[in-house]
C-alpha atoms as a PDB file:
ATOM      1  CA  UNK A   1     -80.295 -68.304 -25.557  1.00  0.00           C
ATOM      2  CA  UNK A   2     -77.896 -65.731 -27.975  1.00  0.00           C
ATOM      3  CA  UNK A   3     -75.337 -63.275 -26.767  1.00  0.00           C
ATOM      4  CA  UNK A   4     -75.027 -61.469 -29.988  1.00  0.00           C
ATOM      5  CA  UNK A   5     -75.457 -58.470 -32.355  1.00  0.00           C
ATOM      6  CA  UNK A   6     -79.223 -56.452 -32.003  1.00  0.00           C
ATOM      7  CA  UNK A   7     -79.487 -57.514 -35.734  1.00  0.00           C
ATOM      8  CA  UNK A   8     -78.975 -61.577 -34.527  1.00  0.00           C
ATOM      9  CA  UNK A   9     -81.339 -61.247 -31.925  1.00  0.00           C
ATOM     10  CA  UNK A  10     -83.929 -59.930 -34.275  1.00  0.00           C
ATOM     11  CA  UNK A  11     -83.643 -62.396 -36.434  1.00  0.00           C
ATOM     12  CA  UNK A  12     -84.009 -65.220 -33.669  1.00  0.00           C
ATOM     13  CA  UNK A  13     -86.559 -63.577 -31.957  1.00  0.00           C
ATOM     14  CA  UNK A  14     -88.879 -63.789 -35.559  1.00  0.00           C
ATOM     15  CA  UNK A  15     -88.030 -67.325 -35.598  1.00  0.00           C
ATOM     16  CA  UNK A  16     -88.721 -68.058 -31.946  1.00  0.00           C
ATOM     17  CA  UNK A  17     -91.824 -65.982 -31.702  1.00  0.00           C
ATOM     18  CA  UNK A  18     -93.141 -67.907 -34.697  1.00  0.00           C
ATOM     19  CA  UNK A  19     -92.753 -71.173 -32.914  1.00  0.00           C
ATOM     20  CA  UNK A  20     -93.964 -69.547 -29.257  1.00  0.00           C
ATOM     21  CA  UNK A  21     -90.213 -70.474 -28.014  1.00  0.00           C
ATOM     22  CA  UNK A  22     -88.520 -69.103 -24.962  1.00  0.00           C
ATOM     23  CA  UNK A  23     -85.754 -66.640 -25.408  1.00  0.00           C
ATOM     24  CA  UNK A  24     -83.188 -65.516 -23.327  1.00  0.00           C
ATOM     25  CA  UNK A  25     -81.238 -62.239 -25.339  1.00  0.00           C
ATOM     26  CA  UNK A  26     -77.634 -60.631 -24.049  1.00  0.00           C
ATOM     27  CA  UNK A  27     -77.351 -58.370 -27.320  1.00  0.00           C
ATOM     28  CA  UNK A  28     -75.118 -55.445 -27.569  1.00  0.00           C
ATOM     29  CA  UNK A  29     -74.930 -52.541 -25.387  1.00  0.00           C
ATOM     30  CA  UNK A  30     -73.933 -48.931 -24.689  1.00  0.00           C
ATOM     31  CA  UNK A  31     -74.562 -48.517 -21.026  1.00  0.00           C
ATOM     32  CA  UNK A  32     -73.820 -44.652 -19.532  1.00  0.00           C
ATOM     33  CA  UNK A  33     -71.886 -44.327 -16.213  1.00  0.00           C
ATOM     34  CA  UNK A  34     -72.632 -41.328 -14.506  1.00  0.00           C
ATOM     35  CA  UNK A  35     -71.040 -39.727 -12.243  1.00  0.00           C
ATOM     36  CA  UNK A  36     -72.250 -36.070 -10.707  1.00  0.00           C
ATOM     37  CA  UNK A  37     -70.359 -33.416  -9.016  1.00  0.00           C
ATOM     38  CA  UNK A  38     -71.289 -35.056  -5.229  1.00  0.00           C
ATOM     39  CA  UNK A  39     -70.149 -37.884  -5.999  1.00  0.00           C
ATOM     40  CA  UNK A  40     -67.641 -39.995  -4.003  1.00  0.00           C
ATOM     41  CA  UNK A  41     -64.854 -39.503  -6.337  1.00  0.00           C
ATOM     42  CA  UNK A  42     -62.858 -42.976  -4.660  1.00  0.00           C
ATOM     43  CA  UNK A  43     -65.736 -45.150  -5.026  1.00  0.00           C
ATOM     44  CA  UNK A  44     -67.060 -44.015  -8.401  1.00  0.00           C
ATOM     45  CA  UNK A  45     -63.630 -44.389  -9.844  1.00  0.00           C
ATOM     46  CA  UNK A  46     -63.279 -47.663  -7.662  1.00  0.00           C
ATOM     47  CA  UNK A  47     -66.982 -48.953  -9.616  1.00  0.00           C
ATOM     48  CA  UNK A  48     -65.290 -47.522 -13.070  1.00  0.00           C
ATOM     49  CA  UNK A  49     -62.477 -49.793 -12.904  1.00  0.00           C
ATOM     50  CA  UNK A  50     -64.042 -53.294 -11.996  1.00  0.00           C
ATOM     51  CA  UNK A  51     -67.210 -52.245 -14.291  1.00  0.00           C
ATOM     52  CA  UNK A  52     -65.105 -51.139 -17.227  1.00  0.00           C
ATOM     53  CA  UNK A  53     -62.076 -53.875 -17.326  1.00  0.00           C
ATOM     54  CA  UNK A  54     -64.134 -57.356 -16.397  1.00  0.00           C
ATOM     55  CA  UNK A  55     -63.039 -59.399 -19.439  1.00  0.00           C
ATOM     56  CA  UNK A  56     -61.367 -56.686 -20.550  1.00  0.00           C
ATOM     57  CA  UNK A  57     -64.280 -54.632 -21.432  1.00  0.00           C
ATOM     58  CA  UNK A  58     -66.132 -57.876 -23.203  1.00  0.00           C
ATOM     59  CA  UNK A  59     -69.339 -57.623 -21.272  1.00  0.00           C
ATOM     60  CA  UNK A  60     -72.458 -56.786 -22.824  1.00  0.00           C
ATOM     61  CA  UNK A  61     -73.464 -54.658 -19.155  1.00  0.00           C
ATOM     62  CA  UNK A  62     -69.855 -52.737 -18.456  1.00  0.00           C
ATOM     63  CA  UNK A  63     -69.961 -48.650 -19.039  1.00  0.00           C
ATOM     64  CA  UNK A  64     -69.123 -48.309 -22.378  1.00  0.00           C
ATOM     65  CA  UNK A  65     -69.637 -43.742 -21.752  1.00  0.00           C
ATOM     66  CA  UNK A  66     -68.424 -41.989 -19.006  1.00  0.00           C
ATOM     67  CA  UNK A  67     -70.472 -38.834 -18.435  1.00  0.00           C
ATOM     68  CA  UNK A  68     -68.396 -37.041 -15.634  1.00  0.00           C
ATOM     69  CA  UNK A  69     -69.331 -34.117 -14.109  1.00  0.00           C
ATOM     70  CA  UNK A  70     -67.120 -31.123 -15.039  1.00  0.00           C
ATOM     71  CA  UNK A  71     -66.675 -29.837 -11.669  1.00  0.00           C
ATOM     72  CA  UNK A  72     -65.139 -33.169 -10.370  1.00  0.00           C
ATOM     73  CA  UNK A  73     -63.812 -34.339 -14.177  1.00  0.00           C
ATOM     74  CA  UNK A  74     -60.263 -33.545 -13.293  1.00  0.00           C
ATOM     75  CA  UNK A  75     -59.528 -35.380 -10.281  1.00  0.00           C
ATOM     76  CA  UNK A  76     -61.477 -37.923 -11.695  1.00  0.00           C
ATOM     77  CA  UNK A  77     -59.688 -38.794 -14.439  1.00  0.00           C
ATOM     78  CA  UNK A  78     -56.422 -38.528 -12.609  1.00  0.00           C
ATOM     79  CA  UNK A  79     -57.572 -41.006 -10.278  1.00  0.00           C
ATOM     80  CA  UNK A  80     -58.917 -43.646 -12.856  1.00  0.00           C
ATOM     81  CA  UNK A  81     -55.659 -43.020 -14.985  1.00  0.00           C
ATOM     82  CA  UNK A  82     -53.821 -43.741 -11.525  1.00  0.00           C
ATOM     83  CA  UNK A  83     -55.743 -47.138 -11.209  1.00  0.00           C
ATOM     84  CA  UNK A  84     -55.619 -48.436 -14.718  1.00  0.00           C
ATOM     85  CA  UNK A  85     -52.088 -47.864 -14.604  1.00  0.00           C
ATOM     86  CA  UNK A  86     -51.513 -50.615 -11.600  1.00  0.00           C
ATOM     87  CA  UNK A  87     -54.174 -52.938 -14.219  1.00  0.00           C
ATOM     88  CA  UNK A  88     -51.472 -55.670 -15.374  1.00  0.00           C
ATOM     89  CA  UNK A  89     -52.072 -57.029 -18.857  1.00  0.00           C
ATOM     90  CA  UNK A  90     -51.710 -60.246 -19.969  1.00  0.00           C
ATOM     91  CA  UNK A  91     -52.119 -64.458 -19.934  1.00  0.00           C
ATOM     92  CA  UNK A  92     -55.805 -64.643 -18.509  1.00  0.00           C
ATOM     93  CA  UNK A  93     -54.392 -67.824 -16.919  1.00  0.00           C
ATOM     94  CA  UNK A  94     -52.026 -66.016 -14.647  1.00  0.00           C
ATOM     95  CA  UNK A  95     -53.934 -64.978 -11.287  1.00  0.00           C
ATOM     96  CA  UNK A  96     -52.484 -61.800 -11.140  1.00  0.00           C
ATOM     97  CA  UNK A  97     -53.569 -60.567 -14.735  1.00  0.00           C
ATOM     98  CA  UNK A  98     -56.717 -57.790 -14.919  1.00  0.00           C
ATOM     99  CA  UNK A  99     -56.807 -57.282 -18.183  1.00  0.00           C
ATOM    100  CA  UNK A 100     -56.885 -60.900 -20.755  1.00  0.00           C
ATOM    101  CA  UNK A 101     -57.516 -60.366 -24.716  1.00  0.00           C
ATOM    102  CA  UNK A 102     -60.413 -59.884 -26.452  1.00  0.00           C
ATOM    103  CA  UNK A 103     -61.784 -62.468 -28.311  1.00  0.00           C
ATOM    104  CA  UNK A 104     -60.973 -62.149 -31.493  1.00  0.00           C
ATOM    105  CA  UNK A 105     -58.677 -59.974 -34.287  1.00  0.00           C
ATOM    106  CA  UNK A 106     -61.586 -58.564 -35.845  1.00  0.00           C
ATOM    107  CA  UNK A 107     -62.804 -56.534 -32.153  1.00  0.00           C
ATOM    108  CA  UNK A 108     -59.380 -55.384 -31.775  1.00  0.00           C
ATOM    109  CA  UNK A 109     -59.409 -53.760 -35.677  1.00  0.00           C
ATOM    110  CA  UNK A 110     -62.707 -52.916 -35.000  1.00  0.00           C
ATOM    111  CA  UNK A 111     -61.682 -50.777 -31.588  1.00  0.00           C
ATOM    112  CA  UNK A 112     -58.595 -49.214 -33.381  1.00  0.00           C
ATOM    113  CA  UNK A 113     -60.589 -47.841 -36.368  1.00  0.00           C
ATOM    114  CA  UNK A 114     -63.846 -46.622 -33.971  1.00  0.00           C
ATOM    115  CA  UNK A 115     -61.027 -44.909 -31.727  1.00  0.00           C
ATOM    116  CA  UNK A 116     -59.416 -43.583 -34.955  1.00  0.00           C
ATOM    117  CA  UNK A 117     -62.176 -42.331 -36.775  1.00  0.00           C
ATOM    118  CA  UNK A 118     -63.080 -40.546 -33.052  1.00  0.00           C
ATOM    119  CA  UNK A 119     -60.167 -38.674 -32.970  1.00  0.00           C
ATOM    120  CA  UNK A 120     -60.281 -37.606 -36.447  1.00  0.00           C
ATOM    121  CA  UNK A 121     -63.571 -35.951 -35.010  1.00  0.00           C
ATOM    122  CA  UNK A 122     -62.461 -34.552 -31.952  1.00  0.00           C
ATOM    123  CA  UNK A 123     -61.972 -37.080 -29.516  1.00  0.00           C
ATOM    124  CA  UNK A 124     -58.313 -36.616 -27.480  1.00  0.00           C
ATOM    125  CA  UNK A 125     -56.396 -39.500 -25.741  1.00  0.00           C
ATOM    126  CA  UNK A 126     -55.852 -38.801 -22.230  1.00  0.00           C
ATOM    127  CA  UNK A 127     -54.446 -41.969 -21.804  1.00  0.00           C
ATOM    128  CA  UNK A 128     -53.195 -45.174 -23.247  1.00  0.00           C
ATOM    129  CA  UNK A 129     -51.273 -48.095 -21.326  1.00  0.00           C
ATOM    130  CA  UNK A 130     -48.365 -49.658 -23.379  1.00  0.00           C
ATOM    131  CA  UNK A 131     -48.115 -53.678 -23.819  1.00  0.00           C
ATOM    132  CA  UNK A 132     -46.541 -55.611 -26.628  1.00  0.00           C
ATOM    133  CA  UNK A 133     -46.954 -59.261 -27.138  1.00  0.00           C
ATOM    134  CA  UNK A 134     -46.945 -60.409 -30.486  1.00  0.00           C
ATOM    135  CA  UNK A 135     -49.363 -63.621 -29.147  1.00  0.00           C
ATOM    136  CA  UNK A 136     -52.821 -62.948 -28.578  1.00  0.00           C
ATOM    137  CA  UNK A 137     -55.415 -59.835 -29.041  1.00  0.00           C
ATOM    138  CA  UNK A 138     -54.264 -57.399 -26.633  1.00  0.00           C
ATOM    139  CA  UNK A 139     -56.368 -54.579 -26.361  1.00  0.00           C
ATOM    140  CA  UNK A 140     -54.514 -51.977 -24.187  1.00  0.00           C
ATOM    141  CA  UNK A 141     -56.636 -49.606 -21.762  1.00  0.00           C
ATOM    142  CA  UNK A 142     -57.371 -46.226 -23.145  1.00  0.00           C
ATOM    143  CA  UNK A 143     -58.983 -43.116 -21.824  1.00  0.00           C
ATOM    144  CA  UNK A 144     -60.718 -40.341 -24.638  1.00  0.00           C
ATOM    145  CA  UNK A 145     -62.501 -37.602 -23.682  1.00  0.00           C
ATOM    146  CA  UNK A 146     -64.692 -36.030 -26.311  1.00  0.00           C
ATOM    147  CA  UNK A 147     -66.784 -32.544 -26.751  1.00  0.00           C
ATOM    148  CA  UNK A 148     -68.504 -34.493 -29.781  1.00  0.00           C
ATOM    149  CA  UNK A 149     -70.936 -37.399 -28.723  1.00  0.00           C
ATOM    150  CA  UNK A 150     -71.764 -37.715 -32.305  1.00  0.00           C
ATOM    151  CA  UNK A 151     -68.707 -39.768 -32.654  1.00  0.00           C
ATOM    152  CA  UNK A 152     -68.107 -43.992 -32.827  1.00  0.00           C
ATOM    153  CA  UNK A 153     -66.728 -43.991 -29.218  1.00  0.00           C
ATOM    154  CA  UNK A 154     -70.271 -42.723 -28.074  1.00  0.00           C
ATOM    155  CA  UNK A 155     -72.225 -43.533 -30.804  1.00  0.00           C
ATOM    156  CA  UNK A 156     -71.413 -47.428 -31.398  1.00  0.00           C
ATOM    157  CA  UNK A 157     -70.621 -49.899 -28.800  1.00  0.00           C
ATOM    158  CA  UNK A 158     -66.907 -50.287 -27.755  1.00  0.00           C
ATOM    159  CA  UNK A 159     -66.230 -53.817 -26.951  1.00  0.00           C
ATOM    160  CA  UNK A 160     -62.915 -53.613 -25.316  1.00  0.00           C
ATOM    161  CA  UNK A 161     -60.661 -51.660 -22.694  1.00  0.00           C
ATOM    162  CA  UNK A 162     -61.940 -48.382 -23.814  1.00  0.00           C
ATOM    163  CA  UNK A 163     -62.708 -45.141 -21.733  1.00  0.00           C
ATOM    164  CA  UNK A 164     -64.873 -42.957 -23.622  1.00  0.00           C
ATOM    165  CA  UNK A 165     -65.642 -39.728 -21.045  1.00  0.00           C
ATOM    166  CA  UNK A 166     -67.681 -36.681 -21.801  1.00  0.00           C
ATOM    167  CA  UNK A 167     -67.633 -33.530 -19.734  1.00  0.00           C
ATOM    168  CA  UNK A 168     -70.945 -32.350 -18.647  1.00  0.00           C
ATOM    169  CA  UNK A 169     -72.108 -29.516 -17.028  1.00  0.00           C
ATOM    170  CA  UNK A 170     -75.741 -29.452 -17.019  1.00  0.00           C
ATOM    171  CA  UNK A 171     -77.566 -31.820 -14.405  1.00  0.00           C
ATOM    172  CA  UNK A 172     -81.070 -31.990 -16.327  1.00  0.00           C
ATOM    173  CA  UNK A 173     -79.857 -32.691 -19.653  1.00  0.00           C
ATOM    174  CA  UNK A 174     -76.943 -35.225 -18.580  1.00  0.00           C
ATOM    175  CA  UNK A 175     -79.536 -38.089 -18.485  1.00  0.00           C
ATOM    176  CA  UNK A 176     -81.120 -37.371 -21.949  1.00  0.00           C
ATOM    177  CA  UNK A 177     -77.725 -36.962 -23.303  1.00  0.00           C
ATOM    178  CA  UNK A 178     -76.841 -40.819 -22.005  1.00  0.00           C
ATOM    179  CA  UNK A 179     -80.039 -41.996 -23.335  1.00  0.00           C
ATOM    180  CA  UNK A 180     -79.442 -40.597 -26.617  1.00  0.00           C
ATOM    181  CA  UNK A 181     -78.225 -43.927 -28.149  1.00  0.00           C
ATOM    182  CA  UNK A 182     -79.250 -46.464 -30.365  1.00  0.00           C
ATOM    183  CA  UNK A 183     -79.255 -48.890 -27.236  1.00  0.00           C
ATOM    184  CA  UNK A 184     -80.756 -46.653 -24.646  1.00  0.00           C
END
């Protein structure tokens, strides 16, 4: 069994499939939530938020793009702004806390320069919840929304607390714009 990188499950896999061993793979991930103009706003926002923020975003199977329908992208992203704002951030011990942090110093750095480099290209912060505690790797919640796909926020997997929404218009080419990833 390996929860890992595409590139470590290759290399297992060669080694296992030379020996005829069993695998079990949970590599990385880029999964598209999509959400179309007749959609119920309140429950699509309501999936968003429990999809999105379990382990703050640290799950190879949470939404890393949002693909929301232009027509209903407003209200939308007022309501899941709305919602992330009552997320409380903090000890992942404490009952009451929605959003822990990640793992490690390296996927916070990581987050921060894919978000960075995304803006440089186009990408705009909608949103971006405010926490400081100088013990841990806090990762606060952010919402982008980007014209560009051919960005990191879309293009790479974002392992954190990250919002990454493109406006679409176009029914028919929505799903072949999702799909357009290195991880399908």
């Amino acid at each position: 069994s390996l929860t890992g990188s595409d590139r470590a499950g290759s290399a297992v896999g060669t080694i296992a499939g030379k020996y005829i061993k069993k695998t079990l793979f949970e590599l990385g991930g880029s999964d598209p939530f999509v959400v179309y103009s007749d959609a119920d706003i309140k429950l699509a926002v309501e999936d968003a938020i429990s999809a999105k923020f379990l382990n703050a975003g640290q799950s190879c199977i949470s939404p890393k793009r949002f693909f929301i329908h232009q027509d209903i992208s407003k209200k939308f992203i007022q309501k899941i702004v709305e919602k992330i704002k009552l997320l409380k951030i903090g000890n992942p011990e404490d009952k009451d806390t929605n959003i822990g942090p990640l793992s490690k110093k390296e996927f916070v750095e990581n987050i921060n320069n894919q978000i960075d480099k995304s803006i440089a290209l186009g990408s705009e912060i909608i949103f971006k919840a405010s926490y400081s505690n100088p013990k841990g790797f806090f990762m606060v919640p952010i919402v982008l929304v980007s014209t560009n796909l051919n960005v990191p926020i879309f293009k790479e997997e974002v392992f954190g607390p990250v919002v990454s929404i493109y406006i679409f218009n176009n029914n028919d080419n929505v799903l072949k714009i999702a799909n357009d990833t290195d991880y399908g």
